[in-house]
C-alpha atoms as a PDB file:
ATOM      1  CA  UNK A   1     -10.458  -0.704 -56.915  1.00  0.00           C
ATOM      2  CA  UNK A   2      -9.609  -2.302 -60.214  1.00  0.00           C
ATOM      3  CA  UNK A   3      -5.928  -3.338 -58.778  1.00  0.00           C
ATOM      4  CA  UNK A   4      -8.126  -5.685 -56.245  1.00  0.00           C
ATOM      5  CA  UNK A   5     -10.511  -7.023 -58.621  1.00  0.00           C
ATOM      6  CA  UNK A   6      -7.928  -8.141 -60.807  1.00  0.00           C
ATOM      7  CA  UNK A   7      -6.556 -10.107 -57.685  1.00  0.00           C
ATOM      8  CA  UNK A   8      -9.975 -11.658 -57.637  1.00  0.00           C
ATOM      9  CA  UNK A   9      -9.194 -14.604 -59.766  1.00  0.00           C
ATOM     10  CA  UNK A  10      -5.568 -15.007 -58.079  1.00  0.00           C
ATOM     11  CA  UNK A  11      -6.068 -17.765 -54.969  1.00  0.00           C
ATOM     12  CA  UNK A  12      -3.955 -18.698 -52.109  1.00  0.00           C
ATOM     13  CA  UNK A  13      -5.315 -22.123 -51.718  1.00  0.00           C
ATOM     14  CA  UNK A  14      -8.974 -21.570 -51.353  1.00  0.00           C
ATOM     15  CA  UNK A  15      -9.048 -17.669 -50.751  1.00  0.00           C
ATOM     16  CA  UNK A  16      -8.888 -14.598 -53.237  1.00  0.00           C
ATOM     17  CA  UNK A  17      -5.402 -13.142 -53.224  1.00  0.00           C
ATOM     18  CA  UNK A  18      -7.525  -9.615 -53.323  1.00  0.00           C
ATOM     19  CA  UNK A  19      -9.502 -10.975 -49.921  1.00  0.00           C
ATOM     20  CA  UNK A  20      -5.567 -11.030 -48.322  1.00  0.00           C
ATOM     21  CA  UNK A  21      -4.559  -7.662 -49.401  1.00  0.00           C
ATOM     22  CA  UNK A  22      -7.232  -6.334 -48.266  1.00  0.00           C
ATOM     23  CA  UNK A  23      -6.712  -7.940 -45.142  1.00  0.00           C
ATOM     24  CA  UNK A  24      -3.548  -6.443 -44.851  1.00  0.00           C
ATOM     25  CA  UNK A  25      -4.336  -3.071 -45.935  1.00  0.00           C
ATOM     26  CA  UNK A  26      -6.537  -3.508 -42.505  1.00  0.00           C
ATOM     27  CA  UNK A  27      -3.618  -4.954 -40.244  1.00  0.00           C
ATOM     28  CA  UNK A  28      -1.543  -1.637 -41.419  1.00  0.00           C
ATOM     29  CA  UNK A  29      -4.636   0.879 -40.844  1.00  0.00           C
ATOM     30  CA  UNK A  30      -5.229  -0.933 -37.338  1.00  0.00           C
ATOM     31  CA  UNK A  31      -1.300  -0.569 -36.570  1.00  0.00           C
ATOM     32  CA  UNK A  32      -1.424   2.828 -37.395  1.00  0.00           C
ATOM     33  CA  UNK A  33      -4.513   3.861 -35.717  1.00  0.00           C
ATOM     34  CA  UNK A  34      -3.387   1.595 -32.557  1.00  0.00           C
ATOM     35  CA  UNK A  35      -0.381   3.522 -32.501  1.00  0.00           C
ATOM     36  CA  UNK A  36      -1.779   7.162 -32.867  1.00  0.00           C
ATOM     37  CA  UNK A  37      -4.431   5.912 -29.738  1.00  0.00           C
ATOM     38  CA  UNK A  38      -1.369   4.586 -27.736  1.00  0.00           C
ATOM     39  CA  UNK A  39       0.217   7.941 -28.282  1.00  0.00           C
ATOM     40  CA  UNK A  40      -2.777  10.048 -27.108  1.00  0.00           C
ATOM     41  CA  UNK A  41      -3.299   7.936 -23.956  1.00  0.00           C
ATOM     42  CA  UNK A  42       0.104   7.372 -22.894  1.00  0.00           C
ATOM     43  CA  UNK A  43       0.447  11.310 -23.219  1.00  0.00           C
ATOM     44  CA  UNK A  44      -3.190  11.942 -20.998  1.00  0.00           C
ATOM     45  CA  UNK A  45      -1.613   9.670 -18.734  1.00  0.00           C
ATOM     46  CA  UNK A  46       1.860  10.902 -18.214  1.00  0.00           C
ATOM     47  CA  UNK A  47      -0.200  14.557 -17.309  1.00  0.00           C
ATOM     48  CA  UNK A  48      -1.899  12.733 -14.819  1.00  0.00           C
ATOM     49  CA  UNK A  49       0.138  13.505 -11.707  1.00  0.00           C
ATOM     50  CA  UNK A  50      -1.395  12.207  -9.326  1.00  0.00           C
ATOM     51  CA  UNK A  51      -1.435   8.368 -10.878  1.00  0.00           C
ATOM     52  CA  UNK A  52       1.319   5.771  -9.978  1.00  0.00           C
ATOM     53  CA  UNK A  53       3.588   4.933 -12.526  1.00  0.00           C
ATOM     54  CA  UNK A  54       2.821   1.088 -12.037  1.00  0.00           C
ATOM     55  CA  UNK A  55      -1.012   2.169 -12.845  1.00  0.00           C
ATOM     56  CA  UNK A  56      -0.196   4.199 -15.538  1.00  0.00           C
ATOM     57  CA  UNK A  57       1.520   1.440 -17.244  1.00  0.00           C
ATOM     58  CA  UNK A  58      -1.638  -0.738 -16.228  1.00  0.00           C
ATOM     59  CA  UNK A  59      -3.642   0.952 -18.152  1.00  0.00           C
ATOM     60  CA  UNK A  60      -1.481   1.096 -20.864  1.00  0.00           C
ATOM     61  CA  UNK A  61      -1.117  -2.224 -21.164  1.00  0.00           C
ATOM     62  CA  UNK A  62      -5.152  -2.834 -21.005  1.00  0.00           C
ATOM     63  CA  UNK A  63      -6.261  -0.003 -23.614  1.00  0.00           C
ATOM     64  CA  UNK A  64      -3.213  -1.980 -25.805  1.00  0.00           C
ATOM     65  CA  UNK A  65      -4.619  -5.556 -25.422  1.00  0.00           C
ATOM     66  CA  UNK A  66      -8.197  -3.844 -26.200  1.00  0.00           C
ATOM     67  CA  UNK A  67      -7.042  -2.376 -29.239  1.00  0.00           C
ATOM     68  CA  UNK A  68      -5.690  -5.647 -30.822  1.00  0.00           C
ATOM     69  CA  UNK A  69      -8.500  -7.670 -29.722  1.00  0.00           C
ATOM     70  CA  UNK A  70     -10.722  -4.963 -31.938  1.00  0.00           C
ATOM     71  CA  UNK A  71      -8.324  -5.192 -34.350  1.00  0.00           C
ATOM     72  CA  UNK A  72      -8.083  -9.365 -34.233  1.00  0.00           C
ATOM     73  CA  UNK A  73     -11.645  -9.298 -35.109  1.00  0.00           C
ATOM     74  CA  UNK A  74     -11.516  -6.747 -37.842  1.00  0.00           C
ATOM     75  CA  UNK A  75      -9.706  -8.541 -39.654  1.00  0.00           C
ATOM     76  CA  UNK A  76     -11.016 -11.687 -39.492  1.00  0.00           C
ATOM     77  CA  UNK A  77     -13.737 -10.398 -40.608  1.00  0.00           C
ATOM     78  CA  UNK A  78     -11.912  -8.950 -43.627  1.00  0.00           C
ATOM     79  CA  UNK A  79     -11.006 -12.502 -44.410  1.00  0.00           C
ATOM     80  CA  UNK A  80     -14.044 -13.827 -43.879  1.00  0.00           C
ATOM     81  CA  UNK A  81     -14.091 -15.146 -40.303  1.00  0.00           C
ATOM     82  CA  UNK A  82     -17.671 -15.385 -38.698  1.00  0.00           C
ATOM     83  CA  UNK A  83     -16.872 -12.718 -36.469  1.00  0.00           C
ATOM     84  CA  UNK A  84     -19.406 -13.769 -34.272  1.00  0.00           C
ATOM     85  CA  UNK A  85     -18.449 -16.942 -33.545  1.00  0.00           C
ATOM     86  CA  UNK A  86     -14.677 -15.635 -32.764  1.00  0.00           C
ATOM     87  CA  UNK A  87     -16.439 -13.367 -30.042  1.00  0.00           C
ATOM     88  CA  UNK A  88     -18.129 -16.072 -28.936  1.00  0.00           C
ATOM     89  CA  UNK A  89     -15.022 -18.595 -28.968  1.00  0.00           C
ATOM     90  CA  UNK A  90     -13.250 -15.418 -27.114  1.00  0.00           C
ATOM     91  CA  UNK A  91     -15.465 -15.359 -24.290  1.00  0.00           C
ATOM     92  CA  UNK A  92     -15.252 -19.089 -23.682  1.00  0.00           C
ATOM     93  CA  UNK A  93     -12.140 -18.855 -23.688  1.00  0.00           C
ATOM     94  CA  UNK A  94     -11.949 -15.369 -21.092  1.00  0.00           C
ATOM     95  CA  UNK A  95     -14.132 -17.298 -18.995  1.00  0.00           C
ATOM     96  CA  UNK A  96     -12.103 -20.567 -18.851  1.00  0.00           C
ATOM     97  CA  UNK A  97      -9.165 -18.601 -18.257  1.00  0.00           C
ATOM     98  CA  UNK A  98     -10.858 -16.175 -15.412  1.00  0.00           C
ATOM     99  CA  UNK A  99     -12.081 -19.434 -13.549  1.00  0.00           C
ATOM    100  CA  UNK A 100      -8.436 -21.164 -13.952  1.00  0.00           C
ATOM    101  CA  UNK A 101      -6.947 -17.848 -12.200  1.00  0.00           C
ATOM    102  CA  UNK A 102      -9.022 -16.560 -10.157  1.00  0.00           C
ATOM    103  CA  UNK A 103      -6.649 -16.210  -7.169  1.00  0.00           C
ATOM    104  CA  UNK A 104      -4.585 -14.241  -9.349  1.00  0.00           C
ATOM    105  CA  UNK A 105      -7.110 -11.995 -10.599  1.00  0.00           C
ATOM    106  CA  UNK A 106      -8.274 -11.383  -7.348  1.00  0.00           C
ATOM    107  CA  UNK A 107      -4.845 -10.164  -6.270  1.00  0.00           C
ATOM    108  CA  UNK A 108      -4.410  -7.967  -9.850  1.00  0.00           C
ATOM    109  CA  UNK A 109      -7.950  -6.101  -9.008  1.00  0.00           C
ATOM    110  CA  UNK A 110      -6.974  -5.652  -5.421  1.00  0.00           C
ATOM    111  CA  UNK A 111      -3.891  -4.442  -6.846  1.00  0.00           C
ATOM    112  CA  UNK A 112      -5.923  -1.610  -9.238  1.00  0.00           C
ATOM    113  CA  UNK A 113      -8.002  -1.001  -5.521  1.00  0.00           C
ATOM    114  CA  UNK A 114      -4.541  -0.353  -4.109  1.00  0.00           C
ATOM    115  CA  UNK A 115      -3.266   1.951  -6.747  1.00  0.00           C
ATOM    116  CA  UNK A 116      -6.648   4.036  -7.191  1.00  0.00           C
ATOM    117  CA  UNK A 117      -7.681   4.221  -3.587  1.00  0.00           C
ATOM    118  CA  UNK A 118      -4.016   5.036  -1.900  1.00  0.00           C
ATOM    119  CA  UNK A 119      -4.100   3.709   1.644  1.00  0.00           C
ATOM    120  CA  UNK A 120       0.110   4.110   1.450  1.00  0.00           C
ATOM    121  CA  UNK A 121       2.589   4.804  -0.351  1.00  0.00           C
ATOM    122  CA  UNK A 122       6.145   3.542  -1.176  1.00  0.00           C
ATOM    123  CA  UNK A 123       8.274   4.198   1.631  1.00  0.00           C
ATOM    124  CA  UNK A 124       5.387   4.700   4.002  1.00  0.00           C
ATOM    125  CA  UNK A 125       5.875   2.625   7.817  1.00  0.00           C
ATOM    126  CA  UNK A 126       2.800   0.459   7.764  1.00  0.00           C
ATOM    127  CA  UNK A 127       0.954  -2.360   9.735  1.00  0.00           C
ATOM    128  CA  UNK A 128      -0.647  -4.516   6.753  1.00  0.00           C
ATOM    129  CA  UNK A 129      -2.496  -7.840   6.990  1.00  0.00           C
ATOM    130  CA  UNK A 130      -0.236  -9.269  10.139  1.00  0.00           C
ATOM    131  CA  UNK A 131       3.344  -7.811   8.662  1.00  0.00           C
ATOM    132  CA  UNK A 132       4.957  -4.106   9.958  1.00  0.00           C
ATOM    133  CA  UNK A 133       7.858  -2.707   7.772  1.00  0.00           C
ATOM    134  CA  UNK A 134       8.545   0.245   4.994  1.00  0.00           C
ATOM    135  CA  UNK A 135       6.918  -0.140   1.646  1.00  0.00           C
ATOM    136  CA  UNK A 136       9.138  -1.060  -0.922  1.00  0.00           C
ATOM    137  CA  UNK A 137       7.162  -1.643  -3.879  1.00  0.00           C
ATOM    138  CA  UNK A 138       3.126  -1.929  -4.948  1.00  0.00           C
ATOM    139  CA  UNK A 139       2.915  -4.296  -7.629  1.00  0.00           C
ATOM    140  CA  UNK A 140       0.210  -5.582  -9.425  1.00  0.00           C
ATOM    141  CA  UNK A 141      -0.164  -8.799  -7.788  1.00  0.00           C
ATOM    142  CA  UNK A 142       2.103  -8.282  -4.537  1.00  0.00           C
ATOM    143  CA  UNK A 143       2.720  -5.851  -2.020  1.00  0.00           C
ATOM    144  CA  UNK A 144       6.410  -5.840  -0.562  1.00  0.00           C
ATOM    145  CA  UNK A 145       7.580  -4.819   2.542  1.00  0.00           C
ATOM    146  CA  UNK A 146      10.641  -4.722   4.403  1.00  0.00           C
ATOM    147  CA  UNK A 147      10.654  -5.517   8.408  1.00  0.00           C
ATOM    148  CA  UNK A 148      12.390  -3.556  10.745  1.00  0.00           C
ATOM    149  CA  UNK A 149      15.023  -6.608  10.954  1.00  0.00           C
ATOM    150  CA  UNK A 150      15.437  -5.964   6.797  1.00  0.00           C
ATOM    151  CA  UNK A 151      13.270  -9.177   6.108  1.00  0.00           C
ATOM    152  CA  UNK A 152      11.324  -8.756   2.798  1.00  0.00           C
ATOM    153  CA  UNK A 153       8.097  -9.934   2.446  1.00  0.00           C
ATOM    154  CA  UNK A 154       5.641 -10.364  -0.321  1.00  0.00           C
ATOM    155  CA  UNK A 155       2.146  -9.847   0.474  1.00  0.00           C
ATOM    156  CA  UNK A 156      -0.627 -10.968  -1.925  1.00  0.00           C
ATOM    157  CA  UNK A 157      -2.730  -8.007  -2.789  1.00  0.00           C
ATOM    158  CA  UNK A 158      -5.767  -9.662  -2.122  1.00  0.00           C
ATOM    159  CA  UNK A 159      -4.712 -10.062   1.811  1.00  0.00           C
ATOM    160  CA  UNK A 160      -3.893  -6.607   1.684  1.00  0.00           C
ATOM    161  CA  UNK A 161      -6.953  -5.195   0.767  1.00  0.00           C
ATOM    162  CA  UNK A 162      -9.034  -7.787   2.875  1.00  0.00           C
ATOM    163  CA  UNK A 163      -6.797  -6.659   6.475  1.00  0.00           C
ATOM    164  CA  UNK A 164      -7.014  -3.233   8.310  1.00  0.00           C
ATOM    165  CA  UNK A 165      -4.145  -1.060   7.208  1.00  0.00           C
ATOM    166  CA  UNK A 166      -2.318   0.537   9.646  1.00  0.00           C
ATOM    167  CA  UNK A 167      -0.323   3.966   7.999  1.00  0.00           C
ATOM    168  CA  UNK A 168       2.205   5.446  10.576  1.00  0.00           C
ATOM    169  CA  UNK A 169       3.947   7.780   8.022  1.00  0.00           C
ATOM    170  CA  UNK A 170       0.248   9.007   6.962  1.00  0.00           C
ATOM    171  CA  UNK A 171       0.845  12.336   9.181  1.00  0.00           C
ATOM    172  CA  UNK A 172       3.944  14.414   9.479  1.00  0.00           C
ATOM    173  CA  UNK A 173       4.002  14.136  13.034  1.00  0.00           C
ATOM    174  CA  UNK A 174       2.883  11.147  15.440  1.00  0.00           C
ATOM    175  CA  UNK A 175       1.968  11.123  19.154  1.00  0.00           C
ATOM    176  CA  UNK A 176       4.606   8.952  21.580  1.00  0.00           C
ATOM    177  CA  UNK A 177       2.327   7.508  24.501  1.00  0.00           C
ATOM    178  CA  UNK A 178       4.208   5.999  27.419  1.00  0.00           C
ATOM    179  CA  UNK A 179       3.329   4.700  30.702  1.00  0.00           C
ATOM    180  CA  UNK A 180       5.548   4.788  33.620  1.00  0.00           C
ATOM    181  CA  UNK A 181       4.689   3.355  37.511  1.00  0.00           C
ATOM    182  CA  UNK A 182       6.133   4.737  40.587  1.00  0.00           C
ATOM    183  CA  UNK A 183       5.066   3.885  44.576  1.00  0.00           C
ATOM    184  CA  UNK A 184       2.166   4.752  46.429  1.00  0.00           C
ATOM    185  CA  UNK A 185       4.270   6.611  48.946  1.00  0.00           C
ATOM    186  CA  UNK A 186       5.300   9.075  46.082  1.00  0.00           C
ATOM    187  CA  UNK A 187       4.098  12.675  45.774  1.00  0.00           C
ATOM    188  CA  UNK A 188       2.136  12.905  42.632  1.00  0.00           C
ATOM    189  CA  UNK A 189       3.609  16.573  41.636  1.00  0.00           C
ATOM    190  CA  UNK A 190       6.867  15.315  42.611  1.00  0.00           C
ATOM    191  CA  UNK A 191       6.667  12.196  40.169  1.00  0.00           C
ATOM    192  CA  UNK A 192       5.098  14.640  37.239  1.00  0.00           C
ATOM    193  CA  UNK A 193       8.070  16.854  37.575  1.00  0.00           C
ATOM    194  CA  UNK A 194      10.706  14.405  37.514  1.00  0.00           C
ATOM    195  CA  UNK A 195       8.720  13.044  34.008  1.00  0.00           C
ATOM    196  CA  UNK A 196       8.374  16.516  32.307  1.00  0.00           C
ATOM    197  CA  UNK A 197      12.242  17.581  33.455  1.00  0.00           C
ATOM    198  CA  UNK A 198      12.901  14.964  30.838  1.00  0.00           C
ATOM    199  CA  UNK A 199      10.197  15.886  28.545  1.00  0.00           C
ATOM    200  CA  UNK A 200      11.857  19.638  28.346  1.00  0.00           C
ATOM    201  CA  UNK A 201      14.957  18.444  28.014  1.00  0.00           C
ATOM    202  CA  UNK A 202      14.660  16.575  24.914  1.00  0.00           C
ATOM    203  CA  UNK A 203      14.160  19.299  21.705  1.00  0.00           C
ATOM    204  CA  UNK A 204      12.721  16.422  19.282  1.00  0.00           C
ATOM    205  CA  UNK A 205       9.576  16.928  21.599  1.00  0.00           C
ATOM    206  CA  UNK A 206       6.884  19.621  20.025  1.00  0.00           C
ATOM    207  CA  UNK A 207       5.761  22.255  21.943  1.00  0.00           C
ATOM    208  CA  UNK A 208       2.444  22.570  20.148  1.00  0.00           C
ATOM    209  CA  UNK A 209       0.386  20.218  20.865  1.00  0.00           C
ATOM    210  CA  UNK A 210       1.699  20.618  24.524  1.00  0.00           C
ATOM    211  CA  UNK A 211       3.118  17.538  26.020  1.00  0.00           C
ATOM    212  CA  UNK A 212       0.320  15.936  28.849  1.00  0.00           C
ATOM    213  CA  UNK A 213       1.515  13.932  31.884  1.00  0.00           C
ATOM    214  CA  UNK A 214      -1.056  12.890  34.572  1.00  0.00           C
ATOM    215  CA  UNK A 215      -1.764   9.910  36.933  1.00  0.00           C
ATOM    216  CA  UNK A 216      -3.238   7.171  35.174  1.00  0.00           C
ATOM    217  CA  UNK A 217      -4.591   4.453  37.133  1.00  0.00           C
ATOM    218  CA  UNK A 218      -4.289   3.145  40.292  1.00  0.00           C
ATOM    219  CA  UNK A 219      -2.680  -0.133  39.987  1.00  0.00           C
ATOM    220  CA  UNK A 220      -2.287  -3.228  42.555  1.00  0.00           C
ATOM    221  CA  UNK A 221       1.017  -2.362  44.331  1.00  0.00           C
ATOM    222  CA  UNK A 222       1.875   0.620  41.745  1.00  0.00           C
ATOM    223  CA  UNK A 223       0.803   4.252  40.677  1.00  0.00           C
ATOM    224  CA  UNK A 224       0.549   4.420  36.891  1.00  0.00           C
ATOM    225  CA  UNK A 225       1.736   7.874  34.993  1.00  0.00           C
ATOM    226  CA  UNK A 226       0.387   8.501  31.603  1.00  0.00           C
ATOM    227  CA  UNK A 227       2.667  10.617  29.252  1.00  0.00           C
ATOM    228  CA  UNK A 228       1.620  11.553  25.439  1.00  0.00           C
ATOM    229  CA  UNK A 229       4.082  13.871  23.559  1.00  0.00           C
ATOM    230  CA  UNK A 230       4.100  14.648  20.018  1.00  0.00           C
ATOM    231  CA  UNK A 231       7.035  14.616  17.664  1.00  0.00           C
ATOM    232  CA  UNK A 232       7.772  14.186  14.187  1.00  0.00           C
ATOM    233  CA  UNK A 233       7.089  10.907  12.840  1.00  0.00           C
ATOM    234  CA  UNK A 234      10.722  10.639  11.843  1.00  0.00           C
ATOM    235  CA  UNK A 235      11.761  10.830  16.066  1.00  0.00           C
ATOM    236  CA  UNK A 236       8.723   8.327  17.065  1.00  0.00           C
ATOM    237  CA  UNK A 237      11.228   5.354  18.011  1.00  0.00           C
ATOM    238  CA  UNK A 238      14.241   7.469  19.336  1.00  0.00           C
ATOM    239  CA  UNK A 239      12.173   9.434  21.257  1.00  0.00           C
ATOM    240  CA  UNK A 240      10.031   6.352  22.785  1.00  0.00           C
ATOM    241  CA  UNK A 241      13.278   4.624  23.470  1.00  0.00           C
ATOM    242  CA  UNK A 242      14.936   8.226  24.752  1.00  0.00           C
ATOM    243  CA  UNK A 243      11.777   8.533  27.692  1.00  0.00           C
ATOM    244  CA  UNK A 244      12.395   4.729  28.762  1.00  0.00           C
ATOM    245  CA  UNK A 245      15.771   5.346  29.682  1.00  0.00           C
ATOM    246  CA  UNK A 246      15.785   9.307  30.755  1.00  0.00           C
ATOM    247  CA  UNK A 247      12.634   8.922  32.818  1.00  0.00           C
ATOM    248  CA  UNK A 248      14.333   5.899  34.965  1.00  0.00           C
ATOM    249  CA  UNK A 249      17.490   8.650  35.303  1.00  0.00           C
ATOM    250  CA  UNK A 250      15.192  11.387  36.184  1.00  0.00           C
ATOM    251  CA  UNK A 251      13.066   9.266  38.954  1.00  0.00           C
ATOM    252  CA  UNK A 252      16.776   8.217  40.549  1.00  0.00           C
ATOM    253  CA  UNK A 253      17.992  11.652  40.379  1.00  0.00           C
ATOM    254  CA  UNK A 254      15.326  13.341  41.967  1.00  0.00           C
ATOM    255  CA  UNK A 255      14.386  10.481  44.670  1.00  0.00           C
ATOM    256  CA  UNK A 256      11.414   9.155  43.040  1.00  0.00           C
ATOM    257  CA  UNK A 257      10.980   5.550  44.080  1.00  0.00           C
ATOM    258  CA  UNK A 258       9.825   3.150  41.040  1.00  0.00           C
ATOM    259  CA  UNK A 259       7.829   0.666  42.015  1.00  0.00           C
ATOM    260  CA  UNK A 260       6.674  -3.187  40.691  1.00  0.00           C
ATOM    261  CA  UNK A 261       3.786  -5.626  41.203  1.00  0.00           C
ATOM    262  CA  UNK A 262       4.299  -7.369  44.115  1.00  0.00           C
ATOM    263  CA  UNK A 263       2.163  -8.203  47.477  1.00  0.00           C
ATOM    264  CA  UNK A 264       2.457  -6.816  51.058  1.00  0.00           C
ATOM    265  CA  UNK A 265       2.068  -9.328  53.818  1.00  0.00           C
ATOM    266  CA  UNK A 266       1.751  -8.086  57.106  1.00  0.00           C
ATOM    267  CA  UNK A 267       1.993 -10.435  60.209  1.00  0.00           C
ATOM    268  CA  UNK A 268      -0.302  -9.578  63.096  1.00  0.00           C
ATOM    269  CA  UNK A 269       0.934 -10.604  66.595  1.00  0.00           C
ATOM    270  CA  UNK A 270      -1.714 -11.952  69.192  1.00  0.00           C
END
């Protein structure tokens, strides 16, 4: 262009004023082109439905910081930079940096397993890496729950990724299992009725799958009574805590004698 060769002979200390124009032509086509990119994805991104909005702006971020690092080493090579060596000085410098963190890349990649893979959800009732609560938030580098006691707790990604997950709000509906003990001198019908008159009672208790009650085990000094009912996962604790205290009624009200660990001793006269 004869506009830059006439800035040939201009210098900016040692460099061609027509070298830095043309740089800067290149920093506007990069910002442009950036910006058209950033457009596209963010819009591919937003139709993706099923992606969290904390890895959508993940990705965002990264395909940004990609961009500029392209567009860092455009341009110094536009003013002349070895380009080469700034890649090379770049990956030193990645390197350093990855080996100075590497706790907290380990809990932003376990974050991205989190986000992609799904094990929960915010909101869901989880058992995760020692902790139970409600998901409040799944962050990049920490997982945050609240306890039942509304204690909230930050857990680093990387311990929740490297612990079994326990989901309770996975399933619409979630099975209550319950044992209860009564004595050996009691009728086993007679102890299954007085358990399913409270089971029938209670209308948080599905129908389908049918509730099961059946002797268990025979303990010590007790008879053990298995009973599994399934209810919405909504019910689990006010129905668990609803059997502890109906059941007792029930056993009182229809004669049913509960029963404890404890030891017979029977003295023989000679």
């Amino acid at each position: 262009m004869p506009f830059l060769e006439s800035l040939k002979d201009v210098y900016i200390g040692t460099m061609p004023l027509s070298t830095l124009f043309g740089a800067l032509i290149t920093f506007l086509v990069c910002l442009v082109v950036i910006s058209i990119i950033l457009k596209i994805v963010g819009r591919a991104l937003n139709n993706a439905k099923k992606m969290g909005r904390t890895m959508k702006n993940f990705l965002l971020s990264a395909v940004k910081i990609a961009l500029w690092v392209i567009a860092v080493i455009i341009i110094a090579g536009e003013l002349g930079i070895p380009t080469a060596s700034l890649v090379a000085l770049l990956s030193v410098a990645g390197l350093a940096l990855s080996l100075s963190v590497q706790g907290l890349l380990s809990n932003l990649f376990s974050g991205l397993t989190l986000l992609m893979t799904h094990p929960f959800a915010e909101g869901n009732f989880v058992e995760v890496a020692g902790k139970t609560g409600v998901v409040k938030s799944i962050g990049m580098l920490y997982t945050t729950i609240s306890t039942l006691d509304n204690v909230v707790i930050s857990i680093p990604n990387s311990d929740v990724v490297g612990s079994a997950i326990n989901n309770y709000s996975a399933d619409p509906l979630r099975r209550v299992d319950m044992l209860f003990c009564a004595a050996y001198s009691e009728p086993t019908e007679k102890v299954k009725n007085a358990i399913m008159e409270v089971v029938r009672a209670d209308s948080r208790i599905l129908e389908d799958p049918a509730p099961f009650v059946a002797l268990n085990e025979y303990k010590d000094s007790v008879v053990e009574y298995v009973v599994r009912v399934w209810v919405k996962n909504a019910d689990y604790w006010d129905v668990h805590f609803a059997l502890n205290e109906k059941v007792r009624e029930s056993f009182a009200r229809n004669g049913v004698a509960m029963s404890y660990a404890h030891v017979n001793v029977h003295l023989v006269e000679k």
